[in-house]
N, C-alpha and C. Protein backbone atom coordinates (compact mmCIF):
# COMPACT_ATOMS: atom_id res chain seq x y z
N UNK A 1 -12.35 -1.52 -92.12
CA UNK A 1 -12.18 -2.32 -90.96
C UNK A 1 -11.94 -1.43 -89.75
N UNK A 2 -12.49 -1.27 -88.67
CA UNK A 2 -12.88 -0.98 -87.69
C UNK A 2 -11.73 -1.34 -86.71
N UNK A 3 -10.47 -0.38 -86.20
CA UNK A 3 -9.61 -1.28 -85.30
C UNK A 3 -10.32 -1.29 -83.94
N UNK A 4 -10.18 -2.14 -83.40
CA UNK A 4 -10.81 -2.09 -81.44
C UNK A 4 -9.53 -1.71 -80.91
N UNK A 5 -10.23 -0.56 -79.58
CA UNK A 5 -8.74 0.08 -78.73
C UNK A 5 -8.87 -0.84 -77.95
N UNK A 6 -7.65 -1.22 -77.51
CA UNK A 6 -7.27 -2.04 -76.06
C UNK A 6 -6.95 -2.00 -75.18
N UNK A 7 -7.67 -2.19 -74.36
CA UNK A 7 -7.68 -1.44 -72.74
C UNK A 7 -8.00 -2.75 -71.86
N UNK A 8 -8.15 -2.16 -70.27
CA UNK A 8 -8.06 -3.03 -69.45
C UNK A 8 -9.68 -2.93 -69.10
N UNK A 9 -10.18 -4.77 -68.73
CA UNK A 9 -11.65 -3.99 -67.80
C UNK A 9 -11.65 -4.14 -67.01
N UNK A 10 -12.63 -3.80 -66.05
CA UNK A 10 -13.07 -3.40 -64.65
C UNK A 10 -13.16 -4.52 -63.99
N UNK A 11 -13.36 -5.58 -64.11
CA UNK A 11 -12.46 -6.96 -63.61
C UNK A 11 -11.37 -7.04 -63.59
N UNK A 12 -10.35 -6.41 -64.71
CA UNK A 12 -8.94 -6.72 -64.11
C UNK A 12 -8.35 -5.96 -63.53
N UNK A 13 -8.65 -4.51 -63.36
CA UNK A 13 -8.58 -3.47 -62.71
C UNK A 13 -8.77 -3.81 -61.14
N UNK A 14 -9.75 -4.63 -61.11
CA UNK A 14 -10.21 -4.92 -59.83
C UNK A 14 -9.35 -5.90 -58.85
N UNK A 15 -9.24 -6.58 -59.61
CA UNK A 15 -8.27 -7.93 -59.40
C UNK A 15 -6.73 -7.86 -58.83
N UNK A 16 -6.25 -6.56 -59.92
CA UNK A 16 -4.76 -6.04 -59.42
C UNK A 16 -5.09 -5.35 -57.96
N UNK A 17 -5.99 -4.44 -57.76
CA UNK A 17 -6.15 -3.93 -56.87
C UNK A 17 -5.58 -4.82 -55.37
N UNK A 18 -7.24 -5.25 -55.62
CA UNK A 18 -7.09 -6.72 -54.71
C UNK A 18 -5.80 -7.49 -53.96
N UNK A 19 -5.06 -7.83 -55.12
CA UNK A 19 -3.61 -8.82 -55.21
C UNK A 19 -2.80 -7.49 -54.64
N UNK A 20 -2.52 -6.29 -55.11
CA UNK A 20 -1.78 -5.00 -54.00
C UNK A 20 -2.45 -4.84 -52.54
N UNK A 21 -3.68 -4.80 -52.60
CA UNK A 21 -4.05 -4.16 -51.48
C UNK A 21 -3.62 -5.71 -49.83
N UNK A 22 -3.75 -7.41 -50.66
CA UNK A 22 -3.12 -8.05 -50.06
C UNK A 22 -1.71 -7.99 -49.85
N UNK A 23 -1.17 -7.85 -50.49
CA UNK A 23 0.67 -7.45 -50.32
C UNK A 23 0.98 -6.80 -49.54
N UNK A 24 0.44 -5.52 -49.51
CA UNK A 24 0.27 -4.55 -48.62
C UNK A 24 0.22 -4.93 -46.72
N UNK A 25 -1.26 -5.39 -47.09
CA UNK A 25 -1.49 -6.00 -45.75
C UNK A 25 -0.55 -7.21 -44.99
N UNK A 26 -0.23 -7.63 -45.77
CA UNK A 26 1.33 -9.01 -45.52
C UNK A 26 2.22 -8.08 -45.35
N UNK A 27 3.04 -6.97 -45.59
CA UNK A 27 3.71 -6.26 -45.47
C UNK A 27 4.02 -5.60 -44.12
N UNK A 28 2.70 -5.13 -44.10
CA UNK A 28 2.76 -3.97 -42.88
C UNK A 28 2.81 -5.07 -41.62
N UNK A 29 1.77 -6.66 -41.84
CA UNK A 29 1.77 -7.44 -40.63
C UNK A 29 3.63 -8.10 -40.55
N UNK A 30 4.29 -8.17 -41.42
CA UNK A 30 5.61 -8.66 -41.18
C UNK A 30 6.23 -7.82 -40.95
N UNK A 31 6.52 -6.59 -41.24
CA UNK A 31 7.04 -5.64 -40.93
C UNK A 31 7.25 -4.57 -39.40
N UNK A 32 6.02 -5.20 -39.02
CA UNK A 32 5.42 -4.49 -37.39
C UNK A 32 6.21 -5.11 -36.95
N UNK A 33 6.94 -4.51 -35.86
CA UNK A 33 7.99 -5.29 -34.69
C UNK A 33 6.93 -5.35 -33.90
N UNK A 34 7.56 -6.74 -33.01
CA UNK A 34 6.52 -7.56 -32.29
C UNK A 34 6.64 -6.79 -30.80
N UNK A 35 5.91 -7.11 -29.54
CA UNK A 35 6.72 -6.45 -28.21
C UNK A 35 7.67 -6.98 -27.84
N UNK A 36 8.03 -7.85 -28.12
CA UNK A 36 9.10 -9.01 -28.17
C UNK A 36 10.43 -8.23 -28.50
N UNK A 37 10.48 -7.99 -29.83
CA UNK A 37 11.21 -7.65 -30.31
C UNK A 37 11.59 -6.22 -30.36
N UNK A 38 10.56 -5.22 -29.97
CA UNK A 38 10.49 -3.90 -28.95
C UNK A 38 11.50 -4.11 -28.11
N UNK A 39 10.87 -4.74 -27.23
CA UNK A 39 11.88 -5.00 -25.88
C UNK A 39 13.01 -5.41 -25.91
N UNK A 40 13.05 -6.30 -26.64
CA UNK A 40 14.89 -6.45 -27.33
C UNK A 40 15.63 -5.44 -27.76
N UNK A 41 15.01 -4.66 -28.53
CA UNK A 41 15.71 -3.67 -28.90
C UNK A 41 15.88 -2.81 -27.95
N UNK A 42 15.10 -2.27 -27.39
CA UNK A 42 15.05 -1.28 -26.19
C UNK A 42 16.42 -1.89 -25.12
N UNK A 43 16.60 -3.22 -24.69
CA UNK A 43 17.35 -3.66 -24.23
C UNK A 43 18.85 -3.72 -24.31
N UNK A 44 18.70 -3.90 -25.91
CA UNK A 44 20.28 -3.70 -26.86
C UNK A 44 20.72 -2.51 -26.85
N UNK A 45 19.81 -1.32 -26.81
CA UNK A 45 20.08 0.08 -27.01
C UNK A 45 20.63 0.27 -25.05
N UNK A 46 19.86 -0.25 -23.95
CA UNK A 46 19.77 -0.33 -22.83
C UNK A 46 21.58 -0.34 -22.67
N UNK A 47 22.06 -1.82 -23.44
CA UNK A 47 23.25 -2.28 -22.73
C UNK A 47 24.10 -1.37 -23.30
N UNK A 48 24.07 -0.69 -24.54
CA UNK A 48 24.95 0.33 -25.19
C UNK A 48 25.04 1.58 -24.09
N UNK A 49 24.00 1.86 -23.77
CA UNK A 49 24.32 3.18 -22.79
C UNK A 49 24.96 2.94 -21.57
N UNK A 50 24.83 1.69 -20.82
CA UNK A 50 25.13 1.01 -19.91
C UNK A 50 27.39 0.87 -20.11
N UNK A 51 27.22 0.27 -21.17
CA UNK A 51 28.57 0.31 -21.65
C UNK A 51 29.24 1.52 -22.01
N UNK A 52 28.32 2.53 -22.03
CA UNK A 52 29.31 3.87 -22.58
C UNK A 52 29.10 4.51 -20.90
N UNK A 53 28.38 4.24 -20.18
CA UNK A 53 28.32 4.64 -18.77
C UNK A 53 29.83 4.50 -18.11
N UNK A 54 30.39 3.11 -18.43
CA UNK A 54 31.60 2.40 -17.94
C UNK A 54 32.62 2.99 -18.34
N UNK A 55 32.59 2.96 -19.84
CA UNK A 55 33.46 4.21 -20.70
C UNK A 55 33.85 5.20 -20.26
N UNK A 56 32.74 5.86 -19.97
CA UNK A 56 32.68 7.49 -19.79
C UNK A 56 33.46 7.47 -18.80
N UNK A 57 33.23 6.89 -17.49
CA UNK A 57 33.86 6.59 -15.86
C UNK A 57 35.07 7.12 -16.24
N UNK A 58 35.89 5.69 -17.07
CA UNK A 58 37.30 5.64 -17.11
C UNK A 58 38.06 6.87 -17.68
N UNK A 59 36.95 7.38 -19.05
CA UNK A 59 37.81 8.63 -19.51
C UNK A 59 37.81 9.78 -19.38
N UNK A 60 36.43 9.98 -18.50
CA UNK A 60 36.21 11.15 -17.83
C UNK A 60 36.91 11.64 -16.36
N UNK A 61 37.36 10.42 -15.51
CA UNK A 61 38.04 10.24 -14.26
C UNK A 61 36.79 10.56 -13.15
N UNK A 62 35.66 10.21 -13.45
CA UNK A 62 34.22 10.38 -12.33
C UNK A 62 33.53 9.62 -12.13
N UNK A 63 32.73 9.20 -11.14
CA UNK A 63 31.70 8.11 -11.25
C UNK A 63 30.57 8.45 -11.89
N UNK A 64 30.18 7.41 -12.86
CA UNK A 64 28.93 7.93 -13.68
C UNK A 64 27.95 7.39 -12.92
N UNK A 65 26.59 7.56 -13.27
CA UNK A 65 25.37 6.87 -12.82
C UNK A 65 24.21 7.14 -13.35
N UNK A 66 23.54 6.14 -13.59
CA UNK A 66 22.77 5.08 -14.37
C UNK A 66 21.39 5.51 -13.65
N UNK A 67 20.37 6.55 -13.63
CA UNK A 67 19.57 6.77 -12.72
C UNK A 67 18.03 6.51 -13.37
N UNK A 68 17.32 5.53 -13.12
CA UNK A 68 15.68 5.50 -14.33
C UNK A 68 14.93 5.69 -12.81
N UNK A 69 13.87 6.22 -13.89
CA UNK A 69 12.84 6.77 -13.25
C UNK A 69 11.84 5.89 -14.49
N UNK A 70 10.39 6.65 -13.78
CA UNK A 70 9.09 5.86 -14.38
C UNK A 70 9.02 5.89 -16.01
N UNK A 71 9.74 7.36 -16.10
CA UNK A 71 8.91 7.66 -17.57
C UNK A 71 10.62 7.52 -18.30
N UNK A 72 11.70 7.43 -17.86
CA UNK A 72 12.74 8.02 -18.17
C UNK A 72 14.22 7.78 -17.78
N UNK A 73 15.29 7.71 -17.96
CA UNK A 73 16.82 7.19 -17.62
C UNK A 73 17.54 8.51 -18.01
N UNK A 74 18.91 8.54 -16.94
CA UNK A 74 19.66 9.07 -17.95
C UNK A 74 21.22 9.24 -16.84
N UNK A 75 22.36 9.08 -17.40
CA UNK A 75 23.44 9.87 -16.74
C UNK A 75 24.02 10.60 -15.94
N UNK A 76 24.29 10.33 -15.37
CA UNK A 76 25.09 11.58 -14.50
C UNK A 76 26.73 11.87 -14.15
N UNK A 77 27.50 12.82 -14.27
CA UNK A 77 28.95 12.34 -13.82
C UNK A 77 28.90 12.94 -12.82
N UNK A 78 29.35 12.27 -11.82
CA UNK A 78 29.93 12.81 -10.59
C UNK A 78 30.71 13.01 -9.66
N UNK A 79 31.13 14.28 -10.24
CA UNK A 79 32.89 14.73 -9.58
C UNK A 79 33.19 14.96 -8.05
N UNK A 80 31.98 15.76 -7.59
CA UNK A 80 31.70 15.54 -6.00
C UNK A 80 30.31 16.40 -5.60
N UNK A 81 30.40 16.95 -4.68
CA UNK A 81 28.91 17.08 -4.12
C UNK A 81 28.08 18.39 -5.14
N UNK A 82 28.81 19.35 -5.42
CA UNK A 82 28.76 20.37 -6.11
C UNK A 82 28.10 20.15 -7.52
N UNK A 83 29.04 19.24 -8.05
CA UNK A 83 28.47 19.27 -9.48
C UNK A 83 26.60 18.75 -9.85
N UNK A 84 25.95 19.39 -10.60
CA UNK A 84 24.94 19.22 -11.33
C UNK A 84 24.74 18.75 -12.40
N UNK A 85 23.78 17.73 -12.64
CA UNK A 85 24.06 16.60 -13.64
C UNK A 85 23.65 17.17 -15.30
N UNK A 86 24.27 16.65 -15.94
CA UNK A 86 24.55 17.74 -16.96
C UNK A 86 23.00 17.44 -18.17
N UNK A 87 22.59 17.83 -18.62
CA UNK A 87 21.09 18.01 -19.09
C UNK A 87 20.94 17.78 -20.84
N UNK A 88 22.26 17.37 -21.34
CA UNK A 88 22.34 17.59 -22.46
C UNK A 88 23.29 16.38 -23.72
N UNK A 89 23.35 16.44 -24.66
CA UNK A 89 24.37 15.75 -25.17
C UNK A 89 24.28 14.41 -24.74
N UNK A 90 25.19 13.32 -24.09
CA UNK A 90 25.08 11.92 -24.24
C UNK A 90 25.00 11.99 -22.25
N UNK A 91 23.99 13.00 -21.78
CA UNK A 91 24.14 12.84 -20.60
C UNK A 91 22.33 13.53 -20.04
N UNK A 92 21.80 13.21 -21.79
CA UNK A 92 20.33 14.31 -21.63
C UNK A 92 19.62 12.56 -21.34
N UNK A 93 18.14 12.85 -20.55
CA UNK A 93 17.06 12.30 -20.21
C UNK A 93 16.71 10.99 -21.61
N UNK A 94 16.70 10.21 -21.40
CA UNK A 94 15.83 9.39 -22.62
C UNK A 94 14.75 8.70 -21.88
N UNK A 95 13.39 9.01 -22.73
CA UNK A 95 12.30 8.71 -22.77
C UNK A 95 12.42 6.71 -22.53
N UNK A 96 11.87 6.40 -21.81
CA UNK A 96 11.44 4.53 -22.46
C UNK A 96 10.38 4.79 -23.41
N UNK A 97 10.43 3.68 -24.40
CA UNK A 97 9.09 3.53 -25.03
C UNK A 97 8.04 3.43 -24.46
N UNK A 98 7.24 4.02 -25.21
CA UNK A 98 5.66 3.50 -24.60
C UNK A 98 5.64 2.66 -23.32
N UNK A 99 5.27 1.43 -23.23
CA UNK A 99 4.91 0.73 -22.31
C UNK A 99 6.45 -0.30 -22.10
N UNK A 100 7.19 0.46 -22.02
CA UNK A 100 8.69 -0.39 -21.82
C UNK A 100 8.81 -0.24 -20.24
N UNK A 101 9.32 -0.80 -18.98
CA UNK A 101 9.19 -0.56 -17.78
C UNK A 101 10.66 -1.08 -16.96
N UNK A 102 11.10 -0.58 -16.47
CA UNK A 102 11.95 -1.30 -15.18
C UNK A 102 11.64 -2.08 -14.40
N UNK A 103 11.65 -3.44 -14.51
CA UNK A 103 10.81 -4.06 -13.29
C UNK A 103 11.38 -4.38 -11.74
N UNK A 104 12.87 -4.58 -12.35
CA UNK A 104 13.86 -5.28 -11.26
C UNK A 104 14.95 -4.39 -11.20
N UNK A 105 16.06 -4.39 -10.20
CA UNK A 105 17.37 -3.67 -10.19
C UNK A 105 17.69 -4.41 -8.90
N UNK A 106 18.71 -5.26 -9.46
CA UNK A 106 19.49 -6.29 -8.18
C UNK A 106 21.47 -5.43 -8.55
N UNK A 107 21.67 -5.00 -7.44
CA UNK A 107 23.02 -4.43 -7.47
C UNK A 107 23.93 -5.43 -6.73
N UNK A 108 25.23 -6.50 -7.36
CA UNK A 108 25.90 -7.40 -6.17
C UNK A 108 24.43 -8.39 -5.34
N UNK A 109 23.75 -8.65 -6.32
CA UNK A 109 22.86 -9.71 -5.65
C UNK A 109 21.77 -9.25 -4.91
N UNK A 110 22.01 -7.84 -5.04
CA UNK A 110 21.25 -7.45 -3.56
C UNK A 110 19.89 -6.65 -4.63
N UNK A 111 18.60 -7.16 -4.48
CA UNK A 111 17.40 -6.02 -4.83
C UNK A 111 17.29 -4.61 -4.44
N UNK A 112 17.50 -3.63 -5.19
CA UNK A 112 17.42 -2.39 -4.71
C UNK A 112 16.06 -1.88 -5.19
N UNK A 113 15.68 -0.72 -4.59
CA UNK A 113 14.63 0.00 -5.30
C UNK A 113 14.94 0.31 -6.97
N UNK A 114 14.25 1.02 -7.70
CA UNK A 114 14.75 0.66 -9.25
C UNK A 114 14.57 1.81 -9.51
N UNK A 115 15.04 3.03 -8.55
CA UNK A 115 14.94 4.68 -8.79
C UNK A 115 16.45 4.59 -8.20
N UNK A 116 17.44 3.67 -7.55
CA UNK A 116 18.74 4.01 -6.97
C UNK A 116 19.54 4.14 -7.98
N UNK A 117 20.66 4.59 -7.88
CA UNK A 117 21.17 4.74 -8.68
C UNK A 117 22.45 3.59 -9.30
N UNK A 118 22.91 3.39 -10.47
CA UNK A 118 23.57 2.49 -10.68
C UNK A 118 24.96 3.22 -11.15
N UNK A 119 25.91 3.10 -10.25
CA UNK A 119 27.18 3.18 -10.27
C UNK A 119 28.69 3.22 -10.96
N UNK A 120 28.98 3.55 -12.08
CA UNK A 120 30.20 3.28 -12.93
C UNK A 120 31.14 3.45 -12.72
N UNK A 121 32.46 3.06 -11.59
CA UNK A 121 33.84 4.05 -11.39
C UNK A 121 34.74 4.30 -12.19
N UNK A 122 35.49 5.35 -11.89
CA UNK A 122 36.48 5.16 -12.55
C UNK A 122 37.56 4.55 -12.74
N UNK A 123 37.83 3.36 -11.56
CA UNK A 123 38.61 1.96 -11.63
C UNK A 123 38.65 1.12 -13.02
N UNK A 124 37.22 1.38 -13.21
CA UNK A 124 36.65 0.29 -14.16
C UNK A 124 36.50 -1.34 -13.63
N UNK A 125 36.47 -0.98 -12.19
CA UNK A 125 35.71 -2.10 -11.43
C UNK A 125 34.40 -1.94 -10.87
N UNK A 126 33.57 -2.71 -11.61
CA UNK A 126 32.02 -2.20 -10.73
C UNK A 126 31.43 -3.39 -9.83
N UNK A 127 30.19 -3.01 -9.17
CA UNK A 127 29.38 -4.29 -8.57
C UNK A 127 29.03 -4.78 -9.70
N UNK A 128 28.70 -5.85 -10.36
CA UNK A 128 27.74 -6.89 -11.02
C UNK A 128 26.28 -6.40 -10.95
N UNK A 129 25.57 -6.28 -11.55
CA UNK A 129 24.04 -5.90 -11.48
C UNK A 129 23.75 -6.75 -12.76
N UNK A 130 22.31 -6.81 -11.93
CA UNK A 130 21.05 -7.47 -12.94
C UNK A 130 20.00 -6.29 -13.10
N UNK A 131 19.33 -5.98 -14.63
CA UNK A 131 17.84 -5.59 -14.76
C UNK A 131 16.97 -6.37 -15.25
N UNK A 132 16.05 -6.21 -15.12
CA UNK A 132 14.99 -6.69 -15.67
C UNK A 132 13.83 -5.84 -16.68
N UNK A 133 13.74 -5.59 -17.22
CA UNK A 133 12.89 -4.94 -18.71
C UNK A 133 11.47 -5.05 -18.69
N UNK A 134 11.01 -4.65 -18.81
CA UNK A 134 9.36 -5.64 -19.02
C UNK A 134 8.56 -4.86 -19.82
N UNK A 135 7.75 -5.67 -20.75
CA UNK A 135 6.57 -4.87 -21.69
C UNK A 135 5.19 -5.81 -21.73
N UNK A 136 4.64 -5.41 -21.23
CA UNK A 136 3.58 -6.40 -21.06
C UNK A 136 4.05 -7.85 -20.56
N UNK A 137 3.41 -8.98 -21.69
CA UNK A 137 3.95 -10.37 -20.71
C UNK A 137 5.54 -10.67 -20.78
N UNK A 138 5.87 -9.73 -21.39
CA UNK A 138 7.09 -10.11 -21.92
C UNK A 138 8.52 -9.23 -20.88
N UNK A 139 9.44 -10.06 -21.11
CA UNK A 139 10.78 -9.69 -19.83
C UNK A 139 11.96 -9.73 -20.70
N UNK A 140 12.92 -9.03 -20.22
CA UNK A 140 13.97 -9.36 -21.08
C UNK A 140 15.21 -8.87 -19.32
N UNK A 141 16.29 -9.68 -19.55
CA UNK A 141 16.96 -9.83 -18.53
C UNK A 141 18.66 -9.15 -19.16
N UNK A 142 19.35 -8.20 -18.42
CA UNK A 142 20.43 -7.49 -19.04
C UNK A 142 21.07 -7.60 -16.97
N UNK A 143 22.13 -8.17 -17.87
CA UNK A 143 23.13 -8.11 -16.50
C UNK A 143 24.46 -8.06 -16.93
N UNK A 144 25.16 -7.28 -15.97
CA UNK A 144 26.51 -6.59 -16.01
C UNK A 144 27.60 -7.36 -15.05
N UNK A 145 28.75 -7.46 -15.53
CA UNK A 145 29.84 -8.06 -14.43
C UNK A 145 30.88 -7.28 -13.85
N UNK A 146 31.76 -7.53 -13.16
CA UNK A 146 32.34 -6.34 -12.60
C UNK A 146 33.23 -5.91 -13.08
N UNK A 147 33.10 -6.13 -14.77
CA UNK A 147 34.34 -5.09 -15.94
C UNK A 147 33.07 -4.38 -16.44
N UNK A 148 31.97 -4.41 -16.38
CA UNK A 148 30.92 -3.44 -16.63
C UNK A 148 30.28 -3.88 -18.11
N UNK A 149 30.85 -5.05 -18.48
CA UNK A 149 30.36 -5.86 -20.02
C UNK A 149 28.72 -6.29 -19.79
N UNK A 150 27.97 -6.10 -20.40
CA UNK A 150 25.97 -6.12 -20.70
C UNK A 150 26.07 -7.05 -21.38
N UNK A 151 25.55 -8.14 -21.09
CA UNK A 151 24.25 -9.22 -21.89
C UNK A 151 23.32 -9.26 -21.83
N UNK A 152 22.75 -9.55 -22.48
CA UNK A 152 21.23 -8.92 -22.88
C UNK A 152 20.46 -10.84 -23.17
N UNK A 153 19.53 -11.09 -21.86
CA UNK A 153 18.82 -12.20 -22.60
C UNK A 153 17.39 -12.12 -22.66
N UNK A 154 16.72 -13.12 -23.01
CA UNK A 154 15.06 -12.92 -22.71
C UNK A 154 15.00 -13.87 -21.78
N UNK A 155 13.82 -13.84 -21.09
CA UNK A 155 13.61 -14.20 -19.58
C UNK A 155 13.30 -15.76 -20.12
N UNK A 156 12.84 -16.55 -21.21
CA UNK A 156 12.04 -17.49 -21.32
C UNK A 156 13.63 -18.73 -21.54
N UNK A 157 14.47 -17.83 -22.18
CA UNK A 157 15.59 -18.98 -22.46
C UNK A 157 16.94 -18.46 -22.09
N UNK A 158 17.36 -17.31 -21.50
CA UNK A 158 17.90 -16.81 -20.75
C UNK A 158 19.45 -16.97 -21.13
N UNK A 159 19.68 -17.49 -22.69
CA UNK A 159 20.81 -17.52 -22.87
C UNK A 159 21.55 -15.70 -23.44
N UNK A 160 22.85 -15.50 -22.87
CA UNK A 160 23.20 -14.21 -23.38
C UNK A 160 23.40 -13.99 -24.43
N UNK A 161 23.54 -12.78 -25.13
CA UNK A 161 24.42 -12.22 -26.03
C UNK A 161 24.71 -11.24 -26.02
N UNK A 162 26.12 -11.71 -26.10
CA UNK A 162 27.38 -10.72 -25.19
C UNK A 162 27.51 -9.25 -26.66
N UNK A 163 27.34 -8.30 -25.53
CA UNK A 163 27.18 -6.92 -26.55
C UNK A 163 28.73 -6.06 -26.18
């Protein structure tokens, strides 16, 4: 008697493939953060630096400031005319993402250009400011009160959450 080896065939070989190579593709599409959700994040990370800006003020005894540019944000302390803004550590340049943008910068109500600089004292009383975020169609809205506390909303339902 003749035993037969048992193996798989080239139909079912094929089949598993198939059923992985869909999983896969469901995977990577749920898994991709949306711009939506880019921008949220970028925003959340936004109000953290924003809040350690306020921080820094109080325990450093200087005014910090909050300075973005096109490609870029970053820190500064400033003790008086002399000092040079420091290039490094939690006071170095951060990149925006890709197509992440500044659209707005309202300081105390008032629209400023969105290269001025934004202010932290060491009171730990500031003006109130609004930003505005933008990535394509999408906005996300982060505004500050004058204890220097960030909420972070999206432009479509504009409710906060307080960070």
């Amino acid at each position: 008697m003749r035993s037969r080896s048992r193996g798989y065939t080239l139909l079912e070989i094929l089949t598993v493939l198939v059923i992985i190579g869909i999983v896969l593709a469901l995977a990577k599409v749920q898994y991709a953060p949306s711009h939506k959700q880019t921008l949220m994040d970028e925003a959340r990370r936004l109000a953290l630096v924003l809040e350690f800006a306020r921080d820094a003020a109080m325990t450093q005894g200087c005014t910090v400031a909050w300075i973005a540019r096109s490609d870029a944000h970053r820190l500064e302390c400033r003790r008086g005319q002399a000092d040079a803004p420091a290039r490094d550590g939690l006071y170095a340049s951060r990149a925006w993402p890709a197509t992440v943008a500044l659209e707005r910068l309202s300081i105390a109500g008032v629209p400023v250009p969105r290269d001025a600089p934004l202010l932290f004292t060491p009171s730990g009383i500031n003006a109130p400011f609004e930003l505005v975020l933008a990535m394509d169609e999408e906005r996300v809205h982060l505004a500050g009160d004058f204890l220097g506390r960030v909420s972070v909303a999206a432009a479509d339902n504009r409710a906060s959450v307080q960070r």
